[in-house]
PDB file of N, CA and C in Angstrom:
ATOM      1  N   UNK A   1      85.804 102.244  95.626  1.00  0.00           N
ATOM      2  CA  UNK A   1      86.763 102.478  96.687  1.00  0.00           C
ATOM      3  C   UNK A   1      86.989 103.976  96.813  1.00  0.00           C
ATOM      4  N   UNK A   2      87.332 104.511  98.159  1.00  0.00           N
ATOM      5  CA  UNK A   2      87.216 105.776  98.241  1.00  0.00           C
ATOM      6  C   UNK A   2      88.343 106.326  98.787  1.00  0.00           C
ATOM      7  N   UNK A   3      88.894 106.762  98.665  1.00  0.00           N
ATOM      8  CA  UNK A   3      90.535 107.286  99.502  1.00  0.00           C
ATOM      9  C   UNK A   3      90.261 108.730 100.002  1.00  0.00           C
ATOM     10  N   UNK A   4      90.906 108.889 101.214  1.00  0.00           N
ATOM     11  CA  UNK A   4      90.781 110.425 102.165  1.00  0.00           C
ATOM     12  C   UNK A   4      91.826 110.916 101.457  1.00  0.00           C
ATOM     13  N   UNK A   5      92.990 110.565 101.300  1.00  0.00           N
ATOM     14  CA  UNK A   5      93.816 111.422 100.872  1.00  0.00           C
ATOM     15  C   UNK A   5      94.704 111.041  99.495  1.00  0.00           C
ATOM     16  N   UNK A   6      95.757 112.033  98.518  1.00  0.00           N
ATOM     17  CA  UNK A   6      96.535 111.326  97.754  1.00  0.00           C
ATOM     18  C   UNK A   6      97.588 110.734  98.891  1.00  0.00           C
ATOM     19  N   UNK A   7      97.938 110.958  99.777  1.00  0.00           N
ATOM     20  CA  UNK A   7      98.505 109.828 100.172  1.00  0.00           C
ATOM     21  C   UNK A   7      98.042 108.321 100.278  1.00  0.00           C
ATOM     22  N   UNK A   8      97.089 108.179 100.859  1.00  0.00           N
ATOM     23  CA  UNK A   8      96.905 107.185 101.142  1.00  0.00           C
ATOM     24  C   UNK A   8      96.211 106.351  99.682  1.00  0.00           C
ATOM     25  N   UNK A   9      96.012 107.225  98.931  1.00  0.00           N
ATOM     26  CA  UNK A   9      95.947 107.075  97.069  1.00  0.00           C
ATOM     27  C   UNK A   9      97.221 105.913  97.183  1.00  0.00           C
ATOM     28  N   UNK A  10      98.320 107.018  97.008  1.00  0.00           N
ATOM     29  CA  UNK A  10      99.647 106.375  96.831  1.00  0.00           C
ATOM     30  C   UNK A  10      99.862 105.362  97.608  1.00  0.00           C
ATOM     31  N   UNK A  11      99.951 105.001  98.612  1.00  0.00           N
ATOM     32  CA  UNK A  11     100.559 104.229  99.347  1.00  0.00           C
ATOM     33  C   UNK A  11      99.229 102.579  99.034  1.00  0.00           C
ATOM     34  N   UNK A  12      98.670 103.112  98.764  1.00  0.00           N
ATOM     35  CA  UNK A  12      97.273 101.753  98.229  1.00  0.00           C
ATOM     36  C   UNK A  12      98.248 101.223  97.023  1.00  0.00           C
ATOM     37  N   UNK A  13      98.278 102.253  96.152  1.00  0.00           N
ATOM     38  CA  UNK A  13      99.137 101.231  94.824  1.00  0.00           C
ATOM     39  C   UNK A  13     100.363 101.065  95.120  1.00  0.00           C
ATOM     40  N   UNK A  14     101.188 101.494  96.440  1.00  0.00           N
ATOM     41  CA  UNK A  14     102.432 101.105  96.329  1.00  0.00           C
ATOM     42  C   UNK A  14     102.070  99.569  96.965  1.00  0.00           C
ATOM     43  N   UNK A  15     100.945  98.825  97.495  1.00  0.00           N
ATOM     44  CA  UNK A  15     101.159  97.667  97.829  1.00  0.00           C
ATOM     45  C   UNK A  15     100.152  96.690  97.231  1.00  0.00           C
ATOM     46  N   UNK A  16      99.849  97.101  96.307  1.00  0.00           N
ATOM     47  CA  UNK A  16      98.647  96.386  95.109  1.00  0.00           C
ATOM     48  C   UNK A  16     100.409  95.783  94.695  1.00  0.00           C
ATOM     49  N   UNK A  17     101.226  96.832  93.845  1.00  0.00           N
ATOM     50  CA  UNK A  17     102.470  96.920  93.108  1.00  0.00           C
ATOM     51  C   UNK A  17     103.507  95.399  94.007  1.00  0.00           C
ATOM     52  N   UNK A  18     103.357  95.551  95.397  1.00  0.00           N
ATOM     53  CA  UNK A  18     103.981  94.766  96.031  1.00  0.00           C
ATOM     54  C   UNK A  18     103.721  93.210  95.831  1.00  0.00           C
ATOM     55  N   UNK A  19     102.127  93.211  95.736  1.00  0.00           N
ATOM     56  CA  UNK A  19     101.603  91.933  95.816  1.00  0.00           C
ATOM     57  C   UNK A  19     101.757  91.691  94.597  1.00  0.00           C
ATOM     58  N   UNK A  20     101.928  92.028  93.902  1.00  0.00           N
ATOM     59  CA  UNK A  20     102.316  91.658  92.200  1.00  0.00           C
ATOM     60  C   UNK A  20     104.001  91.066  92.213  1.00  0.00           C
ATOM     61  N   UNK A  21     104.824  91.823  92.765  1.00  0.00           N
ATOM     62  CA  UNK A  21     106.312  91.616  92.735  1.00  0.00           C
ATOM     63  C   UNK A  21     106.530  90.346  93.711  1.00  0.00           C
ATOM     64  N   UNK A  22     105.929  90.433  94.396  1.00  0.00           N
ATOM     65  CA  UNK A  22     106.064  89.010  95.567  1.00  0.00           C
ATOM     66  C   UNK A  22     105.014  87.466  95.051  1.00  0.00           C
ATOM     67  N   UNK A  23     104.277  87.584  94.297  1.00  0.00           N
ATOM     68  CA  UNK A  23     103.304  86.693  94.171  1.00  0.00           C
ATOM     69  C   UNK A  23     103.207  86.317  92.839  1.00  0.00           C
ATOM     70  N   UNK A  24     103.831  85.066  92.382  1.00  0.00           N
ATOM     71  CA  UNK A  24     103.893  84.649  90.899  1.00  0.00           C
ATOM     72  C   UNK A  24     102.858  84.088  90.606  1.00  0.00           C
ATOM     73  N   UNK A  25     102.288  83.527  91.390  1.00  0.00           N
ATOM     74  CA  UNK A  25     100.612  82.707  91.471  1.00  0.00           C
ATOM     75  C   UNK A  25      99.592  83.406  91.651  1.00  0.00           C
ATOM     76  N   UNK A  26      99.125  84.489  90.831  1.00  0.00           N
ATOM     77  CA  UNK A  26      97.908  84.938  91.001  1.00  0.00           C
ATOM     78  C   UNK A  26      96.977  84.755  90.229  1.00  0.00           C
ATOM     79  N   UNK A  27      95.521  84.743  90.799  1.00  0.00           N
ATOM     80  CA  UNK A  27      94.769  84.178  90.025  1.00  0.00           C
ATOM     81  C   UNK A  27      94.433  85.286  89.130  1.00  0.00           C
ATOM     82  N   UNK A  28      93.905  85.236  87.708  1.00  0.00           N
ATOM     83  CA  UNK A  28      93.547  85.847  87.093  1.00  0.00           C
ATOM     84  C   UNK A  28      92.281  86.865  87.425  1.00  0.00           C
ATOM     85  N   UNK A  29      90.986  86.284  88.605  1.00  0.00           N
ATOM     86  CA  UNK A  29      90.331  87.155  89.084  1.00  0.00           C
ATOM     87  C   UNK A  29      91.007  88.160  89.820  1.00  0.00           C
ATOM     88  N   UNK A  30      92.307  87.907  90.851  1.00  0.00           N
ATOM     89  CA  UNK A  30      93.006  88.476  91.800  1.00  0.00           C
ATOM     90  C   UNK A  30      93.833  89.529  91.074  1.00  0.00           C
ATOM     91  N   UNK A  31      94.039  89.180  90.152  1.00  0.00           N
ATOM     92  CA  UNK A  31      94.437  90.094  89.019  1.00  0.00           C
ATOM     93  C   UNK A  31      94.226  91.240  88.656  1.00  0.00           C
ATOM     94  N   UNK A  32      92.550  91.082  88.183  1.00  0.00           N
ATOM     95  CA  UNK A  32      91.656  91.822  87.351  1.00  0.00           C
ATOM     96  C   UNK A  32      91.502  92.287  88.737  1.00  0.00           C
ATOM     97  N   UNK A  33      90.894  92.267  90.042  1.00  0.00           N
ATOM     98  CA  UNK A  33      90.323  93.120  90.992  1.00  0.00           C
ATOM     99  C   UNK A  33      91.576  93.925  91.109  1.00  0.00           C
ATOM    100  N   UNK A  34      92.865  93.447  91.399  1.00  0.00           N
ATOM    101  CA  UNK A  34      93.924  94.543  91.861  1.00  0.00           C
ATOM    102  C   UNK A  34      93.710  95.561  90.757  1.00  0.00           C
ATOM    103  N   UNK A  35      94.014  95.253  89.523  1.00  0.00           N
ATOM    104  CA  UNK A  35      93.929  96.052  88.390  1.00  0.00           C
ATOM    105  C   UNK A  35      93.253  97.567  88.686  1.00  0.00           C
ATOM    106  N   UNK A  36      91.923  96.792  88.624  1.00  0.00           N
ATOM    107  CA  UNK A  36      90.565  97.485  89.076  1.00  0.00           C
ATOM    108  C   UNK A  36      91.060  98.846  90.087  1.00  0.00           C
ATOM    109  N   UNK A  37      91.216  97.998  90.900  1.00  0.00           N
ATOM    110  CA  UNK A  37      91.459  98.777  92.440  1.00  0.00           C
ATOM    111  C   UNK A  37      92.687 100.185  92.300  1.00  0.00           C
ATOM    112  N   UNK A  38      93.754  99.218  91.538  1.00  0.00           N
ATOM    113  CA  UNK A  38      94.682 100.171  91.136  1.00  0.00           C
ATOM    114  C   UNK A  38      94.668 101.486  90.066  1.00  0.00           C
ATOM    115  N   UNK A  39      93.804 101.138  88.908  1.00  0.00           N
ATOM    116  CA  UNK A  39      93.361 101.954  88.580  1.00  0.00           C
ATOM    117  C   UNK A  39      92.534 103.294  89.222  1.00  0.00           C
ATOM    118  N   UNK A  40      91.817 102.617  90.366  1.00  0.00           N
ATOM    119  CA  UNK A  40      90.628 103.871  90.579  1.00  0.00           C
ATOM    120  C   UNK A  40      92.098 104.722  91.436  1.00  0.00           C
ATOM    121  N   UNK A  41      93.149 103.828  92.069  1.00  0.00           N
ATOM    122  CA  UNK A  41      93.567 104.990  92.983  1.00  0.00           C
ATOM    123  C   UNK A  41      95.029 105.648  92.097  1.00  0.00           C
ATOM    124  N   UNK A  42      95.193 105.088  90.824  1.00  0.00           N
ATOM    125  CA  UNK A  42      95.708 105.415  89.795  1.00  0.00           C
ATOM    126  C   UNK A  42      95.315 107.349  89.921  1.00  0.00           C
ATOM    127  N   UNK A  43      94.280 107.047  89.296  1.00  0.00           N
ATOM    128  CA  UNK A  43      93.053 108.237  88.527  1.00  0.00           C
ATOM    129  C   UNK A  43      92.731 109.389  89.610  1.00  0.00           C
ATOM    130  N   UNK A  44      92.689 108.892  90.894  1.00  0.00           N
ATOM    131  CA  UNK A  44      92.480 109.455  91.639  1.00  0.00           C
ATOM    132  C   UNK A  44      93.868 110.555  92.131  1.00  0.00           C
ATOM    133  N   UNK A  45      94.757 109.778  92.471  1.00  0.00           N
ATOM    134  CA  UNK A  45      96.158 110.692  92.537  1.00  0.00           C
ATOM    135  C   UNK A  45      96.275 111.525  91.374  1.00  0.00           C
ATOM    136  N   UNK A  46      96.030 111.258  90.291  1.00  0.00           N
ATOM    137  CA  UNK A  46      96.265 112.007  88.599  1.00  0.00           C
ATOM    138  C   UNK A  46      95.094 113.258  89.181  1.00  0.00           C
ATOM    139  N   UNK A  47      94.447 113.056  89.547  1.00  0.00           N
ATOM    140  CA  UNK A  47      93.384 114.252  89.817  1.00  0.00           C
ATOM    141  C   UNK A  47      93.649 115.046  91.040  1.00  0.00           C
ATOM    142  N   UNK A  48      93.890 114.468  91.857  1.00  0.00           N
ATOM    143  CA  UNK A  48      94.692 115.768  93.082  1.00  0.00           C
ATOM    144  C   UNK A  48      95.740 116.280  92.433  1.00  0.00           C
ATOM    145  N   UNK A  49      96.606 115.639  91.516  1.00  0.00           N
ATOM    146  CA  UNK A  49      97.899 116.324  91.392  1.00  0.00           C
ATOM    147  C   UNK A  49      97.472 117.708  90.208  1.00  0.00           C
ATOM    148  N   UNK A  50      96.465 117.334  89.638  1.00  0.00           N
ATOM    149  CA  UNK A  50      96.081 117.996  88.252  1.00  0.00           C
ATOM    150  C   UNK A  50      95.320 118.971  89.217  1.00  0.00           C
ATOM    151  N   UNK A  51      94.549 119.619  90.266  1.00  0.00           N
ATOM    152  CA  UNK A  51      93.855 120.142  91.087  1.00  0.00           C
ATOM    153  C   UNK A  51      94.546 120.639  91.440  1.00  0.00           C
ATOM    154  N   UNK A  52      96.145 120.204  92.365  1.00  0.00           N
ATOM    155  CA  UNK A  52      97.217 121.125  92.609  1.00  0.00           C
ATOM    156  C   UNK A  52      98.203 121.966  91.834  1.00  0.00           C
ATOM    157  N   UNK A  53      98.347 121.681  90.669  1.00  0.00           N
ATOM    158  CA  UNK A  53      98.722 122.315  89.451  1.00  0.00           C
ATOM    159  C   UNK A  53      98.127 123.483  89.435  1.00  0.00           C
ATOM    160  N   UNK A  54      96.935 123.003  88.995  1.00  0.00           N
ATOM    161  CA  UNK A  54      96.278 124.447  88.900  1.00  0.00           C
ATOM    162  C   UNK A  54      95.959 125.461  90.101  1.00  0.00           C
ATOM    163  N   UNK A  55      95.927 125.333  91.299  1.00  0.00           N
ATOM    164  CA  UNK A  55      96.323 126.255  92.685  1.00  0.00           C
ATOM    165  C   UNK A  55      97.482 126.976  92.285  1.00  0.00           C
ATOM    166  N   UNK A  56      98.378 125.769  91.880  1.00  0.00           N
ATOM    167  CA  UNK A  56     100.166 126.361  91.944  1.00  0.00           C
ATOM    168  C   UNK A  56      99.897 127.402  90.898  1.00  0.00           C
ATOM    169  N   UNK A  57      99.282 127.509  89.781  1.00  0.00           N
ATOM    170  CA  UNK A  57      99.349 128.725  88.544  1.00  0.00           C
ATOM    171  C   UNK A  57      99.063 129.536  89.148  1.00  0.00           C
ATOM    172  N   UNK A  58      97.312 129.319  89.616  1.00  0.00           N
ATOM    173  CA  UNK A  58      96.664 130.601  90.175  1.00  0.00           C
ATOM    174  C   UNK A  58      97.558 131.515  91.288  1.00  0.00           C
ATOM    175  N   UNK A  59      98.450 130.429  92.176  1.00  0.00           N
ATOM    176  CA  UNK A  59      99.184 131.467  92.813  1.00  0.00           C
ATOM    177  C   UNK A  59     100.347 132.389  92.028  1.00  0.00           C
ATOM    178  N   UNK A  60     101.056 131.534  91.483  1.00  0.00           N
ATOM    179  CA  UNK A  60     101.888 131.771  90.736  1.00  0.00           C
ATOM    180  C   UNK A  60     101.341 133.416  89.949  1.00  0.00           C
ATOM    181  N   UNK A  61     100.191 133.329  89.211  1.00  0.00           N
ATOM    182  CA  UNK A  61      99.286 134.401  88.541  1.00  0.00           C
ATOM    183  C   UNK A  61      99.382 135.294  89.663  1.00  0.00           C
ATOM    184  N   UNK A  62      98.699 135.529  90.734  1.00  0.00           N
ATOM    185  CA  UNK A  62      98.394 136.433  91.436  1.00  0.00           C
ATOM    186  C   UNK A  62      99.786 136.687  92.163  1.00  0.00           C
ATOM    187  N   UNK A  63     101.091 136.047  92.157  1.00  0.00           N
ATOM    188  CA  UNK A  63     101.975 136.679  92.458  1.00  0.00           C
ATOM    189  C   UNK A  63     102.824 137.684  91.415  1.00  0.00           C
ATOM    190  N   UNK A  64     102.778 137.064  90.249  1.00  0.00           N
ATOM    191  CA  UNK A  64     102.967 138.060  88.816  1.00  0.00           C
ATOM    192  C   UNK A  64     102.358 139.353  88.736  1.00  0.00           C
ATOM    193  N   UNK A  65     101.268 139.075  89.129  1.00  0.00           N
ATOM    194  CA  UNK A  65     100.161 140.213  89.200  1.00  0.00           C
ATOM    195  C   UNK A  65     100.510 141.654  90.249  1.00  0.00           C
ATOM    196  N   UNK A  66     100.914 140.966  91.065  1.00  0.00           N
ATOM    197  CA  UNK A  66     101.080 141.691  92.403  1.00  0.00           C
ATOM    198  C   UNK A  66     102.691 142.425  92.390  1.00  0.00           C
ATOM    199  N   UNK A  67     103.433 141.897  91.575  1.00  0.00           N
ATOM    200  CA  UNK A  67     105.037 142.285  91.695  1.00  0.00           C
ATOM    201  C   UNK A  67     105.446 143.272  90.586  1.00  0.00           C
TER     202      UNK A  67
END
């Protein structure tokens, strides 16, 4: 699965999360695929945010630098 943005990262597991809270009957395959699914867009948000971190230093650096 491939996501354009961390938004739309986020907003994928905010309704994987939904179908879990609303649905007491799930099958154990239905399960394991959300899992799945949730994970990749898990990992994926953890990595834009960890990508933006490090922008935020480098600016952060070159404003230290500069003052």
């Amino acid at each position: 699965m491939e996501f354009e943005s961390f938004e739309s990262a986020l907003e994928y597991l905010k309704k994987i999360i939904k179908k879990f809270e609303e649905n007491e009957n799930i099958s154990i395959e239905e399960l394991l695929n959300n899992y799945e699914e949730g994970m990749e867009a898990y990992y994926f948000c953890a990595k834009k945010l960890e990508e933006t971190q490090k922008k935020i230093k480098i600016i952060d650096e070159n404003f230290d630098r500069n003052s």
